[in-house]
Protein backbone atom coordinates (compact mmCIF):
# COMPACT_ATOMS: atom_id res chain seq x y z
CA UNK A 1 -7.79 8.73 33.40
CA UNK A 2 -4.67 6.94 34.61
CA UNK A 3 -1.46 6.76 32.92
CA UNK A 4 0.26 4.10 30.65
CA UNK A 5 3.52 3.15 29.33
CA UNK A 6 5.26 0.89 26.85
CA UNK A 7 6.81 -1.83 29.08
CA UNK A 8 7.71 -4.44 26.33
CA UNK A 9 8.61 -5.07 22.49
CA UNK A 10 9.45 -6.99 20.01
CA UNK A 11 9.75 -7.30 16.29
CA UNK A 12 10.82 -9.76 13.55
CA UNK A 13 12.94 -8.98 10.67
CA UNK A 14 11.43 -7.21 8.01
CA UNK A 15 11.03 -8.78 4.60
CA UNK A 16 10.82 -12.18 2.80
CA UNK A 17 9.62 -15.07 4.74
CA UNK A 18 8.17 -17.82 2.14
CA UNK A 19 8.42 -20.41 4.88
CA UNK A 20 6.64 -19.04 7.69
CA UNK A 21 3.09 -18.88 8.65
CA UNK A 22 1.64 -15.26 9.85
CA UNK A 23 0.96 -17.44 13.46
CA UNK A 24 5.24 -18.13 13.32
CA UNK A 25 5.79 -15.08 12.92
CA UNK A 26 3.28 -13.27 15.06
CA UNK A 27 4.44 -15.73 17.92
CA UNK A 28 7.76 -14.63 17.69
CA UNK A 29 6.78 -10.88 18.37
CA UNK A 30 4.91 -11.79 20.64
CA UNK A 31 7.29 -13.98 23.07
CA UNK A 32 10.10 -11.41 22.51
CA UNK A 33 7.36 -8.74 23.43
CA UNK A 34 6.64 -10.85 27.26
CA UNK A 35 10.13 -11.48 27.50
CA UNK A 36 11.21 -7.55 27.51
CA UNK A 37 8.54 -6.56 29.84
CA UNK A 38 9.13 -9.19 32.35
CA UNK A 39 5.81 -10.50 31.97
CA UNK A 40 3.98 -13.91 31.60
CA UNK A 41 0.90 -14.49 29.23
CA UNK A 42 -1.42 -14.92 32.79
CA UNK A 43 -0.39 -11.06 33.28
CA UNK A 44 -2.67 -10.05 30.28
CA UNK A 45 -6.04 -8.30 30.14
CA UNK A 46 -6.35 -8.24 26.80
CA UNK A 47 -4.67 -8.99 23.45
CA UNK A 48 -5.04 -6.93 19.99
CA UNK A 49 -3.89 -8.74 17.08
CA UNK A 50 -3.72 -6.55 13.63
CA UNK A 51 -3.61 -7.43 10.49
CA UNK A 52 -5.18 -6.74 6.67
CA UNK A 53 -4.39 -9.37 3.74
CA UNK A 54 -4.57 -12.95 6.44
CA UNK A 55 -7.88 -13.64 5.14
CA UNK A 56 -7.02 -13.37 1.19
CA UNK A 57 -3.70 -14.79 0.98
CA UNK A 58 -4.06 -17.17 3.79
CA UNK A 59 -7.56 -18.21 3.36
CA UNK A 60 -7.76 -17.70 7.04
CA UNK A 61 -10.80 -15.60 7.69
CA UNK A 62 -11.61 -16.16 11.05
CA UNK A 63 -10.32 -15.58 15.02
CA UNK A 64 -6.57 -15.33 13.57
CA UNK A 65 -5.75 -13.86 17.08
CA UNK A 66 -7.00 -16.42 19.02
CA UNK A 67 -5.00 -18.84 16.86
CA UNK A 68 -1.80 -17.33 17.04
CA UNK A 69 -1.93 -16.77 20.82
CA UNK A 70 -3.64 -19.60 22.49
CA UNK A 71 -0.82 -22.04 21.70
CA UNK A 72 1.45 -19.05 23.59
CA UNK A 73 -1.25 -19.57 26.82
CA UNK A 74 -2.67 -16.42 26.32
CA UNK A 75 -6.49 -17.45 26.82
CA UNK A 76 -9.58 -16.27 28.79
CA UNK A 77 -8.89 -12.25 27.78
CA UNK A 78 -10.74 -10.09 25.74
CA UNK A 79 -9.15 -10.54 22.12
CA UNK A 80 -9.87 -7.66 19.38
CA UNK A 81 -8.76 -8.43 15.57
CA UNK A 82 -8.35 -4.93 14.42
CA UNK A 83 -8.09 -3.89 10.83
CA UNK A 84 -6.99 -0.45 9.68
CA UNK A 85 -4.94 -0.53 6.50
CA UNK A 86 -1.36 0.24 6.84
CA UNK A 87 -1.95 1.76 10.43
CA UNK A 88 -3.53 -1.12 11.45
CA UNK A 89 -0.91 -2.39 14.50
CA UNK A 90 -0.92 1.72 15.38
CA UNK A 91 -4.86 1.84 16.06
CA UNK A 92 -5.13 -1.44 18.07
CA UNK A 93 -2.12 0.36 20.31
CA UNK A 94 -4.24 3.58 20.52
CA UNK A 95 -7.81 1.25 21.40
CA UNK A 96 -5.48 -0.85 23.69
CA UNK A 97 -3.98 2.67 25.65
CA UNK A 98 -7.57 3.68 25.73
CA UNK A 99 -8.59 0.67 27.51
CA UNK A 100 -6.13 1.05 30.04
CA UNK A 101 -6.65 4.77 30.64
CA UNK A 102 -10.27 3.76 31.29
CA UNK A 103 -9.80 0.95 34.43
CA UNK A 104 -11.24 -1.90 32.08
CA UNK A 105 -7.83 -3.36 31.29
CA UNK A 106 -4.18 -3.10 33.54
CA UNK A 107 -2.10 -4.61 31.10
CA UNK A 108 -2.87 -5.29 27.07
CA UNK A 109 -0.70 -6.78 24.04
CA UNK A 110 -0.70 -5.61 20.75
CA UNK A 111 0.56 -7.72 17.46
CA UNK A 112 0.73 -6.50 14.26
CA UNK A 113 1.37 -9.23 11.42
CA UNK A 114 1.64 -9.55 7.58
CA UNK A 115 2.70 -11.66 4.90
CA UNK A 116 3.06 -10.06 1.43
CA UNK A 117 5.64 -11.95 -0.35
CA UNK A 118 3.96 -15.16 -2.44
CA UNK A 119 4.47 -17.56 -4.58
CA UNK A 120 1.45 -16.58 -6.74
CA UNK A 121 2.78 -12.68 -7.94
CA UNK A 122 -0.93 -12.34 -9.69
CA UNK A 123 -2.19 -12.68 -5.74
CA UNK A 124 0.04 -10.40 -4.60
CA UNK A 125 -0.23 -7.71 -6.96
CA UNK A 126 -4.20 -8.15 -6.58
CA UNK A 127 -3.87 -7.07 -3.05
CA UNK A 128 -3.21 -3.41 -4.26
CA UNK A 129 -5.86 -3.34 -6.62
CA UNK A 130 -8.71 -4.03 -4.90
CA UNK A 131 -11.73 -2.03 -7.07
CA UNK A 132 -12.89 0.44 -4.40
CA UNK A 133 -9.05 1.68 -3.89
CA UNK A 134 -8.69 1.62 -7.24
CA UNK A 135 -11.59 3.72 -8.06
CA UNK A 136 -11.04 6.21 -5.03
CA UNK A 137 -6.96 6.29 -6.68
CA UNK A 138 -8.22 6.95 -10.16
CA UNK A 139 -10.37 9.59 -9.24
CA UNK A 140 -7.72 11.47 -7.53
CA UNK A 141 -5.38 11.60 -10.39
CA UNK A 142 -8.49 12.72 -12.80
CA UNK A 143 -9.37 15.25 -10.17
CA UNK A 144 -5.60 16.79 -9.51
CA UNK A 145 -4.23 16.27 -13.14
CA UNK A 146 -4.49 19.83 -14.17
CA UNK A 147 -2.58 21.18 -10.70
CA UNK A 148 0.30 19.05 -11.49
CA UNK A 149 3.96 19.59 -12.15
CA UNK A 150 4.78 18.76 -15.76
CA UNK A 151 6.49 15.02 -15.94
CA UNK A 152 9.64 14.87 -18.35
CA UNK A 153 8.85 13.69 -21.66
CA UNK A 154 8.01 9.59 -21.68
CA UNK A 155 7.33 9.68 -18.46
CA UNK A 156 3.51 10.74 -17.57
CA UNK A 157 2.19 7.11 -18.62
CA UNK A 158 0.86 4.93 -16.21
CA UNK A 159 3.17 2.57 -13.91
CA UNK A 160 2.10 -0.28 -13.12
CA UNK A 161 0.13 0.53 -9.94
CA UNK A 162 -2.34 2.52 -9.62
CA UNK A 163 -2.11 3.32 -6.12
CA UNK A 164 2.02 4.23 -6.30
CA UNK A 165 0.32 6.79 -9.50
CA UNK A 166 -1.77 8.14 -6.70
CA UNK A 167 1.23 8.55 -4.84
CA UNK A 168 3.45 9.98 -7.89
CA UNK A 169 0.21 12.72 -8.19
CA UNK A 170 0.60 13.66 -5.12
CA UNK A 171 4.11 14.12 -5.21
CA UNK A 172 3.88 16.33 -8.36
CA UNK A 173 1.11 18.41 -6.75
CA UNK A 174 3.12 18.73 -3.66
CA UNK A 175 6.24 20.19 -6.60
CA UNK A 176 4.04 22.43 -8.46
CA UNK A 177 2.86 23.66 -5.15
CA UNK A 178 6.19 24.65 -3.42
CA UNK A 179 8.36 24.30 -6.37
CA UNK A 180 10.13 21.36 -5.21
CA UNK A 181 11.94 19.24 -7.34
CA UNK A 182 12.91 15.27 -7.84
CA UNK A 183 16.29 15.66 -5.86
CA UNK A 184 14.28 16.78 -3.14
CA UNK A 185 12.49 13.70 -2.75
CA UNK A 186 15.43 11.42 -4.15
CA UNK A 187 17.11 13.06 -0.52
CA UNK A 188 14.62 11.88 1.74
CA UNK A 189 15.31 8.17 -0.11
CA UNK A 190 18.91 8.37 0.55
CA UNK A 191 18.50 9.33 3.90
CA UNK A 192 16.65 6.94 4.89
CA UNK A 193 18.65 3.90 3.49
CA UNK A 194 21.63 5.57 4.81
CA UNK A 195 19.87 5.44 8.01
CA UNK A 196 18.75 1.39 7.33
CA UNK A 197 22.30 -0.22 7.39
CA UNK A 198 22.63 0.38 10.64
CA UNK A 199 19.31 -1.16 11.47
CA UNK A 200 19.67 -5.35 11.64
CA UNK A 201 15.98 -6.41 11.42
CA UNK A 202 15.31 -3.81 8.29
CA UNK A 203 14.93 -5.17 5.31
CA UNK A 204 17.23 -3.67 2.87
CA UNK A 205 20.49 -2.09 4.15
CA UNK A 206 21.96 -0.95 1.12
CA UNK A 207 23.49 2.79 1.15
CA UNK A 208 21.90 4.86 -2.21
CA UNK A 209 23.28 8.30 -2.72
CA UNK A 210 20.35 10.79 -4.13
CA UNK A 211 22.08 10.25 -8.08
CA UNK A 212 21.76 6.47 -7.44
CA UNK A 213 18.34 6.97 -6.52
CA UNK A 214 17.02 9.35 -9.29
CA UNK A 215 18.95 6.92 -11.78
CA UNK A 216 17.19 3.86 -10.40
CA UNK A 217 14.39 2.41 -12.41
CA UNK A 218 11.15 4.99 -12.84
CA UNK A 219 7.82 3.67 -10.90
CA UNK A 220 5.84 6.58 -11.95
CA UNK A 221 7.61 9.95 -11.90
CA UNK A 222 8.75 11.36 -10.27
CA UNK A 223 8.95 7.99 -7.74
CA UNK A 224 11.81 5.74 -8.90
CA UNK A 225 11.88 2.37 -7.04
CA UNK A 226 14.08 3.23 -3.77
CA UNK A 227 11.71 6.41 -3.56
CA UNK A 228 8.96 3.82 -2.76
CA UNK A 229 8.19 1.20 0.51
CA UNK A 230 8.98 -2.65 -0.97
CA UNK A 231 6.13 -5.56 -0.02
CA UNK A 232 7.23 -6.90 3.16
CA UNK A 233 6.66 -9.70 5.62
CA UNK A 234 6.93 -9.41 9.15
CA UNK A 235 5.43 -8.85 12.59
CA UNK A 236 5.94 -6.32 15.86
CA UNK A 237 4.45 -6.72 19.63
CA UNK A 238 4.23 -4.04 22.18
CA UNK A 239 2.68 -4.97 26.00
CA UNK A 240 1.16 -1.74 27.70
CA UNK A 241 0.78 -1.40 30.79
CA UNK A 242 -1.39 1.10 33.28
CA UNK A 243 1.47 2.89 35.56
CA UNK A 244 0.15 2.21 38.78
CA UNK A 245 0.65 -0.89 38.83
CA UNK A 246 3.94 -1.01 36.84
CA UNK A 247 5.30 -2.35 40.17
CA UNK A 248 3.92 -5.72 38.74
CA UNK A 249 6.94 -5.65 36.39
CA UNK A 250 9.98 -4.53 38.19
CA UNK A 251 12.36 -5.75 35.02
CA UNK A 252 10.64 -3.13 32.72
CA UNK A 253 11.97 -0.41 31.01
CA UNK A 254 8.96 1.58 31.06
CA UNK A 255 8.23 4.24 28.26
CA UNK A 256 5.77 6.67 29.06
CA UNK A 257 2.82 7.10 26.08
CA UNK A 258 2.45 10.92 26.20
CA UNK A 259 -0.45 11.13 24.20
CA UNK A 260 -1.78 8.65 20.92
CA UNK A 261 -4.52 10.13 18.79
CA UNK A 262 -5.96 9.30 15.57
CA UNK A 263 -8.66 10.61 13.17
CA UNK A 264 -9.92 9.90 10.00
CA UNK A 265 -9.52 11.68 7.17
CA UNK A 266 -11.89 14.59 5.81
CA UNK A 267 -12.70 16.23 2.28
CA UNK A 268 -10.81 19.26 1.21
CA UNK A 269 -9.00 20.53 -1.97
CA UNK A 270 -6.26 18.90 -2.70
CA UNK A 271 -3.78 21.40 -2.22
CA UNK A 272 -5.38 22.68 1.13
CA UNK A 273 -2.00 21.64 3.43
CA UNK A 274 -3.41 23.44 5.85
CA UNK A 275 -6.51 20.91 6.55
CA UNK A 276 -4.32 17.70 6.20
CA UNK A 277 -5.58 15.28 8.19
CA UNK A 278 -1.97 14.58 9.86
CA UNK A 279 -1.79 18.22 10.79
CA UNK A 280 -4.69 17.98 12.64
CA UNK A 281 -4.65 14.73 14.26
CA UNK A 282 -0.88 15.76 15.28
CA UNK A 283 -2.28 19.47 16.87
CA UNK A 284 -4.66 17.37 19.13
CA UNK A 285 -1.57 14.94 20.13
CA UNK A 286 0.68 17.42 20.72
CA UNK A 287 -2.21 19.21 23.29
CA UNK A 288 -2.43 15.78 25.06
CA UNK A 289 1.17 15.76 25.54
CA UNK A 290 1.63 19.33 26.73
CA UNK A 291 4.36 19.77 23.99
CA UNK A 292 5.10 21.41 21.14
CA UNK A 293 6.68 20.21 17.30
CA UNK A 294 10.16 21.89 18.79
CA UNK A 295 10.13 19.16 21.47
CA UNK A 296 10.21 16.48 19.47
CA UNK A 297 13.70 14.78 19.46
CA UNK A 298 13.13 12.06 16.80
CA UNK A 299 10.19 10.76 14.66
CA UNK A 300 9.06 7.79 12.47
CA UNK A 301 6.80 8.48 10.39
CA UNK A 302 4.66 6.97 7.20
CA UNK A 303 7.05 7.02 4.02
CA UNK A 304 4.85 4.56 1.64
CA UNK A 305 6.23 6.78 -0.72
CA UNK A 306 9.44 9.56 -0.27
CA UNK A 307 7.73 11.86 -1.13
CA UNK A 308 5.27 11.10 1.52
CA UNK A 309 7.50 11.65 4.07
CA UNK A 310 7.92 15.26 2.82
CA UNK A 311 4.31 15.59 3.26
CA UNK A 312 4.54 14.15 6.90
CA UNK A 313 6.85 16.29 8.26
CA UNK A 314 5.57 19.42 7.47
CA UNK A 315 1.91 18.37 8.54
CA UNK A 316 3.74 17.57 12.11
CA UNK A 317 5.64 21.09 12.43
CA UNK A 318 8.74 19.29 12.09
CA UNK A 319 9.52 21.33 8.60
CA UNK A 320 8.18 24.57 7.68
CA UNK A 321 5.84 24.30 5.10
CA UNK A 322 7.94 22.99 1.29
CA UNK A 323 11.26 22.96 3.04
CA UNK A 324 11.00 19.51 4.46
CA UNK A 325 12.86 18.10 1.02
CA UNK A 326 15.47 20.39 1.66
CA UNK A 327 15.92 19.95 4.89
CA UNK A 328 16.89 16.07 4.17
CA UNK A 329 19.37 17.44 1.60
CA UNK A 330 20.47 19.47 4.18
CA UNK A 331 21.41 17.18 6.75
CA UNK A 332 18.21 17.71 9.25
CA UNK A 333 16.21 15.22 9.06
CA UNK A 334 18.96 12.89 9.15
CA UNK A 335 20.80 10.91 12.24
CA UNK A 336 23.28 13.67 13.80
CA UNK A 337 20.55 16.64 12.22
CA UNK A 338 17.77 18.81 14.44
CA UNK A 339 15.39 16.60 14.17
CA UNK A 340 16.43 13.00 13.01
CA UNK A 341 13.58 10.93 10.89
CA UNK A 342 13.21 7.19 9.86
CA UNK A 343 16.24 6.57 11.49
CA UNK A 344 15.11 2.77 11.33
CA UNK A 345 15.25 2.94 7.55
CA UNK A 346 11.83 4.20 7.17
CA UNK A 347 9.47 1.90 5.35
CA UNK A 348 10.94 2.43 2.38
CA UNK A 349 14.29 0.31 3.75
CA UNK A 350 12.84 -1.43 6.81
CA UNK A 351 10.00 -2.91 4.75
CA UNK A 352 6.43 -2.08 4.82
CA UNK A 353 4.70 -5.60 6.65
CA UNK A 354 1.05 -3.52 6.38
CA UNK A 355 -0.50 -4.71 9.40
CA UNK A 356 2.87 -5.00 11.73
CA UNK A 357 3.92 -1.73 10.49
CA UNK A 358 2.94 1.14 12.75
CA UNK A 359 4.73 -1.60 16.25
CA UNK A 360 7.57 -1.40 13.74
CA UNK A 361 7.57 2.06 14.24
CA UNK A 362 6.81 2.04 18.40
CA UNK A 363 10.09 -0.62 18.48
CA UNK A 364 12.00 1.80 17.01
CA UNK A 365 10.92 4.85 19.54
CA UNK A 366 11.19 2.55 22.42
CA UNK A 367 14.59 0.81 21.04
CA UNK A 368 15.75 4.82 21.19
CA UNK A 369 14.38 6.62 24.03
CA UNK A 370 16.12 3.46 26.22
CA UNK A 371 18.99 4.35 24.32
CA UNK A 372 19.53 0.77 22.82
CA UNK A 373 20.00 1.59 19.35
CA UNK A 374 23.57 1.01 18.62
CA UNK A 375 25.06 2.85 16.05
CA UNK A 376 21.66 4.44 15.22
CA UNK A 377 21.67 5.79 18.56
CA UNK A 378 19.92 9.71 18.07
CA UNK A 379 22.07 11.20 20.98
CA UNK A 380 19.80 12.71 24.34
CA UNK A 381 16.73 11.07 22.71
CA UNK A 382 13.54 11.66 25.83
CA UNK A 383 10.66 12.68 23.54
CA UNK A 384 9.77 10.60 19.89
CA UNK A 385 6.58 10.87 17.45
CA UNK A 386 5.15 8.31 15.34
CA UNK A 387 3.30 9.11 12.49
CA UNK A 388 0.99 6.36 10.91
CA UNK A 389 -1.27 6.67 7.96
CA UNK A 390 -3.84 4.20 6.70
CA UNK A 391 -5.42 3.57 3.15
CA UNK A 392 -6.11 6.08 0.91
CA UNK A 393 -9.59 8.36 0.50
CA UNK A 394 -10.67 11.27 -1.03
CA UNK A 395 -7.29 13.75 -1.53
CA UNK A 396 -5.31 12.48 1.72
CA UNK A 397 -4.57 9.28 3.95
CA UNK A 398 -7.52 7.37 5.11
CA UNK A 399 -6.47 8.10 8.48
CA UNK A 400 -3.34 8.95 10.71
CA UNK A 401 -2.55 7.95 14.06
CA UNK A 402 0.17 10.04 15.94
CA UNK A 403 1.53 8.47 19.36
CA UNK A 404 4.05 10.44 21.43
CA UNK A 405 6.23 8.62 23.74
CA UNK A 406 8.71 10.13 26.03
CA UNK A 407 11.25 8.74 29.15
CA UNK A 408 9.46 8.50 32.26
């Protein structure tokens, strides 16, 4: 199985774009993408374009790759539309680095692209009620209400989401469980939008201190709004290339993919940490990589929710198991900490473009390990983690997708 590496990326902003198509923006990722690797769109084997709402808010249901990239010459290749939730972008990298590990491909491209923000907000909001996620939501919260830690008085009722109540339940199991508390979670918030000013495509750069957080408007407790990921639009590119021929690209800044593995998710109790499917998925990756959690130098990782990101790092060995929370209060998980996370903003300030999401994350890790981040620079930076989830099912993520990257 030969080798690959990162050799390009690109990314939009994150966040409102009312006057831009999903092909606008998806062609901008994807000529900043070329233009970092050194490569033209004749260079290509393949091309992977992700996405998840295009066909309901855009009433465009069919070869949305194809559209977006022929105009950019990128034409007689293999072209995959690949659709998985939120780590949609993050599985067509993982199909695309399979492809190349197995001769059938040298060189692949990978787009993620969303729009969320609309004009109609009874459109938007149906996007996250869709009856089967609904259902699988509702029955989570029925199943898990009894394990729960108490909500203040006012404040059990319903928000106005079911999926961020999914969410809020998990969060409260994840308190009663370790006897965490709100601040803990209102921590990794602040964090991470202390971490998203110095970030210029992220979507909100506003510094929150954890009081301004818990005293921000309730979503459904113990999530207040800066606790949770915004709608966003957007779009993120990576080319991939097979390392023996990288010589094709002398320009590149390579970035080796260590390992990128990704599993769905599997019953078990609710409060069974120990089977989560991010712990598992991340064991397997961190066997392909031949390293260990301690290695890690810096990690992005799925924060839909704050209180997700808790969740996260302990199910990578980053935190031990209900310390994660205080380890963001401590310092950390923060730039300048042990082991910095979301130093992009997280999705909770970068924005959360569903289908351009998980590249959001890769041009983060590759923005760092070439040690182009500015003043979010984490300092030595050889070996990063992504973690990407996708959907929701049964008592965890749908799925998660870890990719390790290191320097060459």
């Amino acid at each position: 199985m030969r080798t690959v590496s990162v050799i390009g990326v690109g990314m939009t902003p994150f966040g409102r774009h009312l006057d831009r198509t999903h092909t606008d923006l998806a062609q901008q990722a994807v000529t900043a993408a070329l233009a970092d690797a050194g490569a033209l769109a004749g260079d290509l084997g393949m091309a992977i374009y992700a996405n998840v709402v295009q066909g309901f808010f855009a009433g465009e249901m069919s070869i949305p790759g194809e559209y977006a990239l022929r105009p950019l010459g990128i034409q007689g290749v293999r072209v995959l539309h690949v659709e998985a939730a939120c780590a949609s972008a993050t599985i067509g990298m993982h199909v695309a680095t399979d492809y190349i590990r197995a001769g059938i491909v040298d060189v692949a491209l990978i787009v993620g692209v969303e729009k969320l923000y609309s004009t109609d907000r009874d459109k938007r909001f149906a996007v996250f009620q869709q009856p089967l996620d609904a259902g699988v939501a509702q029955d989570y919260i029925a199943r898990t209400r009894h394990m729960l830690a108490p909500a203040p008085e006012g404040l059990d009722g319903p928000g106005p989401n079911i999926m961020m109540d999914a969410y809020a339940a998990q969060a409260r199991l994840y308190m009663q469980t370790y006897g965490a508390g709100q601040r803990q979670i209102a921590a990794v918030s602040a964090k991470n939008h202390y971490h998203s000013q110095f970030n210029p495509l992220s979507q909100y750069r506003n510094v929150l201190s954890i009081d301004e957080v818990l005293a921000a408007p309730n979503v459904s407790w113990p999530l207040t709004v800066p606790m949770c990921a915004p709608i966003s639009d957007g779009a993120a590119a990576a080319v991939l290339c097979a390392d023996d021929v990288l010589d094709r690209f002398p320009a590149a800044r390579p970035v080796r993919v260590l390992a990128a593995e990704s599993l769905s998710g599997s019953d078990r109790a609710p409060d069974d940490y120990a089977r989560h499917v991010t712990r598992i998925v991340s064991a397997r990756a961190y066997e392909k990589a031949g390293i260990g959690p301690q290695d890690v130098d810096l990690a992005e990782v799925h924060d839909a929710s704050s209180s997700g990101e808790i969740v996260q790092v302990e199910a990578l060995g980053l935190s031990r198991p209900g310390e994660a929370g205080h380890d963001a209060e401590a310092g950390i998980t923060a730039l300048g900490g042990r082991i910095p996370v979301n130093v992009s903003g997280g999705l909770v300030s970068k924005g959360h473009p569903l289908g351009a999401t998980g590249l959001g994350q890769i041009f983060e890790l590759v923005t760092q390990l070439r040690g182009q981040a500015g003043a979010r620079q984490v300092d030595g930076a050889r070996v990063a983690l992504a973690e990407n989830s996708g959907g929701f099912y049964g008592v965890e993520d749908g799925l998660s997708a870890v990719t390790i990257l290191a320097t060459p």
